[in-house]
Protein backbone atom coordinates (compact mmCIF):
# COMPACT_ATOMS: atom_id res chain seq x y z
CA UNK A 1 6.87 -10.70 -17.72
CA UNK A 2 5.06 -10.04 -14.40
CA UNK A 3 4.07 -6.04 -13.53
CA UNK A 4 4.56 -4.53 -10.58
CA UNK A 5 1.92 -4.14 -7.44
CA UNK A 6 2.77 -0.46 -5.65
CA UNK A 7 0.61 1.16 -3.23
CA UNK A 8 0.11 4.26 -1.91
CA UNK A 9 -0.37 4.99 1.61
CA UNK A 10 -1.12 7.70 4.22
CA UNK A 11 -3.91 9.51 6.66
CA UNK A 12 -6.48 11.28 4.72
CA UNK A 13 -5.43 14.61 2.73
CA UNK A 14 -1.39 13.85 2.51
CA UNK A 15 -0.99 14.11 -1.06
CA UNK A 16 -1.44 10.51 -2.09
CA UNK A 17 -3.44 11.18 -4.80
CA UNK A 18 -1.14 14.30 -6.05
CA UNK A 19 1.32 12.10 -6.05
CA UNK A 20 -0.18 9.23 -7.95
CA UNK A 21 -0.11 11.58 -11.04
CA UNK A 22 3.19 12.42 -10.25
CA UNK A 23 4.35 8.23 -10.53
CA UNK A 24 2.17 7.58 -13.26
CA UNK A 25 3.66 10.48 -15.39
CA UNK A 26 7.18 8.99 -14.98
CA UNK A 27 5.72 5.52 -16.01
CA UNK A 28 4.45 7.49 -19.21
CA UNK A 29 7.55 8.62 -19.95
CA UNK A 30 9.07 5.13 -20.25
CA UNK A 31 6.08 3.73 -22.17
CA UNK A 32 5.38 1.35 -19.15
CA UNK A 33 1.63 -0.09 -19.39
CA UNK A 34 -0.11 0.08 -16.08
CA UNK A 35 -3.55 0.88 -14.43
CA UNK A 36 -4.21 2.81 -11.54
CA UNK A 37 -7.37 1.61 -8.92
CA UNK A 38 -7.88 2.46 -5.65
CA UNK A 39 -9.54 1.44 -2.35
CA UNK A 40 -12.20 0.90 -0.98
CA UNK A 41 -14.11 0.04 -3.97
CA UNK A 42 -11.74 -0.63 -6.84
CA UNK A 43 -13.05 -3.77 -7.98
CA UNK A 44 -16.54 -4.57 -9.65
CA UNK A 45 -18.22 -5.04 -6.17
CA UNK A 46 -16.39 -1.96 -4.65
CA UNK A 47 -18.68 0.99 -5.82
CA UNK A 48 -21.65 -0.17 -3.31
CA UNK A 49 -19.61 -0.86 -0.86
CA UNK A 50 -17.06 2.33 -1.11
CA UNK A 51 -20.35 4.35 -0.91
CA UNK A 52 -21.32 2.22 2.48
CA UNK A 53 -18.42 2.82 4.16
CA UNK A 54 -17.50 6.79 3.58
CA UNK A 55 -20.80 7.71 4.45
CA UNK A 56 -21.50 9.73 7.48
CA UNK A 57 -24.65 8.04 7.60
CA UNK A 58 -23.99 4.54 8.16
CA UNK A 59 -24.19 2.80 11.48
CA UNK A 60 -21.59 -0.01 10.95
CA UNK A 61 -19.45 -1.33 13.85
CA UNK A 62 -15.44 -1.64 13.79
CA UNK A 63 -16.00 -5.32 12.80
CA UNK A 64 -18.57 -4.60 10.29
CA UNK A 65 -16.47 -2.42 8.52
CA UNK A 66 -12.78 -4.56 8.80
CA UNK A 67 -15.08 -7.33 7.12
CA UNK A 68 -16.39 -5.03 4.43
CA UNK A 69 -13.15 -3.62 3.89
CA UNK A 70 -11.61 -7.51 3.42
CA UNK A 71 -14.93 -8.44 1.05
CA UNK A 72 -13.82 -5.35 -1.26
CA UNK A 73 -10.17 -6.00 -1.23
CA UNK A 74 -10.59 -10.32 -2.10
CA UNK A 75 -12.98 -8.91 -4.73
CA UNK A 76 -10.76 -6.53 -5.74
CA UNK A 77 -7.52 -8.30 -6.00
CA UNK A 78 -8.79 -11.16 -7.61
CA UNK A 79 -10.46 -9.99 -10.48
CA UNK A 80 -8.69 -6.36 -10.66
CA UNK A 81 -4.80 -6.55 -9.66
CA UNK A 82 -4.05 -9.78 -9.95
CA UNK A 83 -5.05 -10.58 -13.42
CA UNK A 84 -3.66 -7.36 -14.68
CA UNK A 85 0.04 -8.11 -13.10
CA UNK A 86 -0.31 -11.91 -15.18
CA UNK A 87 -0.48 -10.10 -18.32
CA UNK A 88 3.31 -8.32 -17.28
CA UNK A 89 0.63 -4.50 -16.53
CA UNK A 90 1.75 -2.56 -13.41
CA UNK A 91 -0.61 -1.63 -10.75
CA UNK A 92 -0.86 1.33 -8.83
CA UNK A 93 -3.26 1.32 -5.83
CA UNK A 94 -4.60 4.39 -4.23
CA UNK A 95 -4.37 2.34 -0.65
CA UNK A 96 -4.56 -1.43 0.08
CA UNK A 97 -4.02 -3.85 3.49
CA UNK A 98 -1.56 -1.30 5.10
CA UNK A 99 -4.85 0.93 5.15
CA UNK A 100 -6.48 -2.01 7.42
CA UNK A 101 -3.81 -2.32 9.71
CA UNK A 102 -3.85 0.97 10.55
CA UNK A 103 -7.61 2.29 9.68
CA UNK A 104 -9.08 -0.56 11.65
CA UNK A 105 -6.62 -1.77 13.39
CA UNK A 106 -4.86 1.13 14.86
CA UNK A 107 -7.43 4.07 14.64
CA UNK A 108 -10.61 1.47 15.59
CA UNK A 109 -8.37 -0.50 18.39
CA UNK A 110 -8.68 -4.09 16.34
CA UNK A 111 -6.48 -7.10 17.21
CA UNK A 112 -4.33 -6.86 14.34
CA UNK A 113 -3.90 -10.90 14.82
CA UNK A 114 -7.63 -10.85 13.58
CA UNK A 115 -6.32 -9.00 10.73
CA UNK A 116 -3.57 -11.58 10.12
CA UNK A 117 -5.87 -14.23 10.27
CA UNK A 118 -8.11 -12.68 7.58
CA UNK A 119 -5.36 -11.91 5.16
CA UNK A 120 -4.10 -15.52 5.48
CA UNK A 121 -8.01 -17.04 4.65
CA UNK A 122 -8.27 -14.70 1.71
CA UNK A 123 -4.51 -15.17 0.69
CA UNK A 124 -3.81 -11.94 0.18
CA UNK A 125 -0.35 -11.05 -1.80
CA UNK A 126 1.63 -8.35 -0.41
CA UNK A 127 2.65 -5.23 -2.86
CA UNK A 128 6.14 -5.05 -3.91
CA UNK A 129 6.71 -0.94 -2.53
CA UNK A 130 4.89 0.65 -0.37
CA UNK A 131 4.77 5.02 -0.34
CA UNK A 132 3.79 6.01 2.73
CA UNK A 133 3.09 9.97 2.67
CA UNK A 134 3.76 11.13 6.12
CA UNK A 135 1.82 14.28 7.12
CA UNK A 136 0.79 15.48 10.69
CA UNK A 137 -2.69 14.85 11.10
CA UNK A 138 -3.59 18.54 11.73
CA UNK A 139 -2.27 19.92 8.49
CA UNK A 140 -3.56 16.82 6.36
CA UNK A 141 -7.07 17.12 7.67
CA UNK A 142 -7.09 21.03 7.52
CA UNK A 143 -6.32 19.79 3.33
CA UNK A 144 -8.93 17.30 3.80
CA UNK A 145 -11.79 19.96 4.71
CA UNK A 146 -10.40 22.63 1.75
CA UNK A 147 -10.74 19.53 -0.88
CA UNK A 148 -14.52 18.54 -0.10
CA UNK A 149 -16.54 17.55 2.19
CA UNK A 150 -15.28 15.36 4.98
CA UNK A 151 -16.67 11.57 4.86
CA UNK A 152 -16.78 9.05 7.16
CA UNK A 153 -13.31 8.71 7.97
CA UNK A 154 -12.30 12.08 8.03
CA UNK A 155 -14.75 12.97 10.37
CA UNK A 156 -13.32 11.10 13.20
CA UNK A 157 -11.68 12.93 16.07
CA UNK A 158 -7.89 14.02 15.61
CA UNK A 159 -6.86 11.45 18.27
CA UNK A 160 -8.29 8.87 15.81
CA UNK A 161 -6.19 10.16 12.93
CA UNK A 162 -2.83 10.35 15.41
CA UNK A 163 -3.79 6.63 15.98
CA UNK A 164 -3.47 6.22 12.81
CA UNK A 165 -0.20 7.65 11.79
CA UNK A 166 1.55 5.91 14.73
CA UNK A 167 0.09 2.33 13.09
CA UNK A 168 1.28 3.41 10.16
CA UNK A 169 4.87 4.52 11.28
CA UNK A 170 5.26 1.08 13.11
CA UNK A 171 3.87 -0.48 9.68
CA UNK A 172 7.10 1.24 7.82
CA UNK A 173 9.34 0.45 10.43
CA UNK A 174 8.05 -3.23 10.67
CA UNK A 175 8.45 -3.84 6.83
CA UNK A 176 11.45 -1.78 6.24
CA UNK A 177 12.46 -3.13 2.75
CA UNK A 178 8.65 -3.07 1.24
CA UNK A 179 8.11 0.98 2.13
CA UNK A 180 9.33 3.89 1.55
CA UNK A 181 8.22 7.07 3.42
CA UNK A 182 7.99 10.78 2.02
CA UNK A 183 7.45 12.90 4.53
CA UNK A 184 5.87 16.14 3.82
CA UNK A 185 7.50 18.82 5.98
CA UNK A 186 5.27 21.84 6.25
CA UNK A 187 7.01 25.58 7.78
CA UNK A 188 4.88 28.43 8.32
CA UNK A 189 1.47 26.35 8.08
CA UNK A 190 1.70 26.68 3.95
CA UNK A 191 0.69 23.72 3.38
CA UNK A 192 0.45 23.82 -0.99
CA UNK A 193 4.46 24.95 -0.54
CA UNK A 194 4.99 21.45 1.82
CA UNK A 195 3.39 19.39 -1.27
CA UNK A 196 4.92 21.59 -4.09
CA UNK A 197 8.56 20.49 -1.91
CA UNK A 198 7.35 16.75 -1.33
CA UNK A 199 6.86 16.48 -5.80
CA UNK A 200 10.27 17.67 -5.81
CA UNK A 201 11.72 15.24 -3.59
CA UNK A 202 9.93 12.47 -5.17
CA UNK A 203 11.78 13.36 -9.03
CA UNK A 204 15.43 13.60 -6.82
CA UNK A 205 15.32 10.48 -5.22
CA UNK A 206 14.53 8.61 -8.51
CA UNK A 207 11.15 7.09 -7.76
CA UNK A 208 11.17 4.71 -10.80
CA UNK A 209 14.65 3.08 -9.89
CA UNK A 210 12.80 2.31 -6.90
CA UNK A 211 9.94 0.67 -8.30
CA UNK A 212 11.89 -1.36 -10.83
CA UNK A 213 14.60 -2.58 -8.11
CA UNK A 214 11.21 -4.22 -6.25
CA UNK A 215 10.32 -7.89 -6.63
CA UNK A 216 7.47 -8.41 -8.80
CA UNK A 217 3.98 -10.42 -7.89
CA UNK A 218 5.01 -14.07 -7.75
CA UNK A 219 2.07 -16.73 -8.05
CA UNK A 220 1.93 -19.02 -5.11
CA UNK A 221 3.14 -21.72 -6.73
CA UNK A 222 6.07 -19.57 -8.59
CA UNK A 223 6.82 -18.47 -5.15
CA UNK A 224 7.29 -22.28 -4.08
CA UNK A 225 9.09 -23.42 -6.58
CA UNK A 226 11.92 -20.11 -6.65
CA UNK A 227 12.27 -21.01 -2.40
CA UNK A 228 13.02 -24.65 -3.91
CA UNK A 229 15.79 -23.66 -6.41
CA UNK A 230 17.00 -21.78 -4.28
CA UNK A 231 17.50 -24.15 -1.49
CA UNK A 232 18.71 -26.89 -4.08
CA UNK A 233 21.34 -24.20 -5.41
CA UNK A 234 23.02 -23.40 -1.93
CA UNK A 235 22.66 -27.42 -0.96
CA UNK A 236 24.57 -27.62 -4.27
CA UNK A 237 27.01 -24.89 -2.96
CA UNK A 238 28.16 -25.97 -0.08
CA UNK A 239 28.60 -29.64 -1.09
CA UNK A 240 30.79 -28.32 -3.70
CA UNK A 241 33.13 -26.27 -1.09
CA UNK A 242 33.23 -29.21 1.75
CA UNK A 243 34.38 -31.75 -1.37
CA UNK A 244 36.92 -28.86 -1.94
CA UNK A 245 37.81 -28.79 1.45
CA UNK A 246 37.71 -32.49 2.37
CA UNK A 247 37.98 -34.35 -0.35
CA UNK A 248 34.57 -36.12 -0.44
């Protein structure tokens, strides 16, 4: 048995990490073994690096920083997720490559083709669901500054942050079958109410049936060979109708 790979996704302070406790209580519930990790620095080179990139401090360039991002996610996947979903153990990921596409790619203006090219070199799998918490970027960073203090990220302009959601929206609409967007509707600029609602809304619309309906991880060469059967099997198919049909 292969686990599952979910992420969670979404511009800073909308209630992806709430939620996470939400998920993983329902996976309790049903005894289902899984870890949950995060990025940047979920994997054994990630701490260094996680610290180098949220802080205020550092001087790094846009490309610096989509290359760091890559290092820590190859690291990550490889000796973190991937050997965790082999042994059948699900994995829940407090952001992965979505976060790219639209950190660095739509709130630092990167070609996202540079971003395709990387994921490609470091073979990157793709998750099998995708939450995307949607939150305008003025109430989720007005949550960002009560939690703590603001890092890196955070501390970018708001037109950085609306860059961000758009990527991300496009992201969703782009991979349509791989995510699934809560949005977080907040009335009367209460923001705990808007999260309270979005929990809620996340027990309705049965969460887990979602995540088990999802295609598991599938090694490369599992992947190859399933494409093959499956092409042999409708080869099979339709020979079988025409000699219906024709005769021969």
């Amino acid at each position: 048995m292969i686990g599952k790979f979910i992420t969670l996704e979404g511009i800073e302070g909308s209630g992806k990490s709430t939620s996470l406790k939400d998920i993983t209580a329902i996976l309790d519930e049903r005894s289902i073994k899984y870890i949950t990790t995060k990025e940047p620095g979920g994997g054994p080179l990630g701490s260094d690096l996680r610290s180098m990139l949220l802080n205020k401090d550092s001087k790094i360039s846009p490309e610096v920083e989509l290359l760091l991002m890559m290092a820590d996610r190859k690291d990550h996947i490889d000796n973190l997720v991937i050997p965790n979903l082999k042994k059948g153990i699900w994995v829940l990921s407090d952001r992965y490559l979505d976060s790219t596409y639209a950190y660095q790619g739509g709130g630092r203006k990167i070609d996202t083709s540079v971003i395709d090219r990387l994921v490609d070199i470091l073979k990157l799998p793709q998750p099998d669901l995708t939450f995307l918490f949607d939150l305008p970027p003025e109430a989720a960073l007005e949550r960002a500054i009560q939690r703590s203090a603001l890092d890196r990220f955070e501390s970018e302009p708001i037109d950085f942050h609306i860059r961000i959601r758009n990527a991300y929206i496009q992201l969703a609409k782009n991979n349509k079958r791989r995510f699934k967007i809560i949005r977080v509707q907040v009335r009367d600029n209460n923001l705990e109410k808007a999260i309270r609602a979005m929990k809620k809304k996340l027990q309705r619309e049965g969460i887990f049936k979602e995540m088990k309906q999802r295609r598991a991880y599938e090694k490369p060469s599992e992947k190859k060979a399933r494409l093959i059967n499956d092409s042999t099997r409708r080869f099979k198919k339709m020979l079988r109708k025409r000699i219906e049909i024709q005769g021969y």
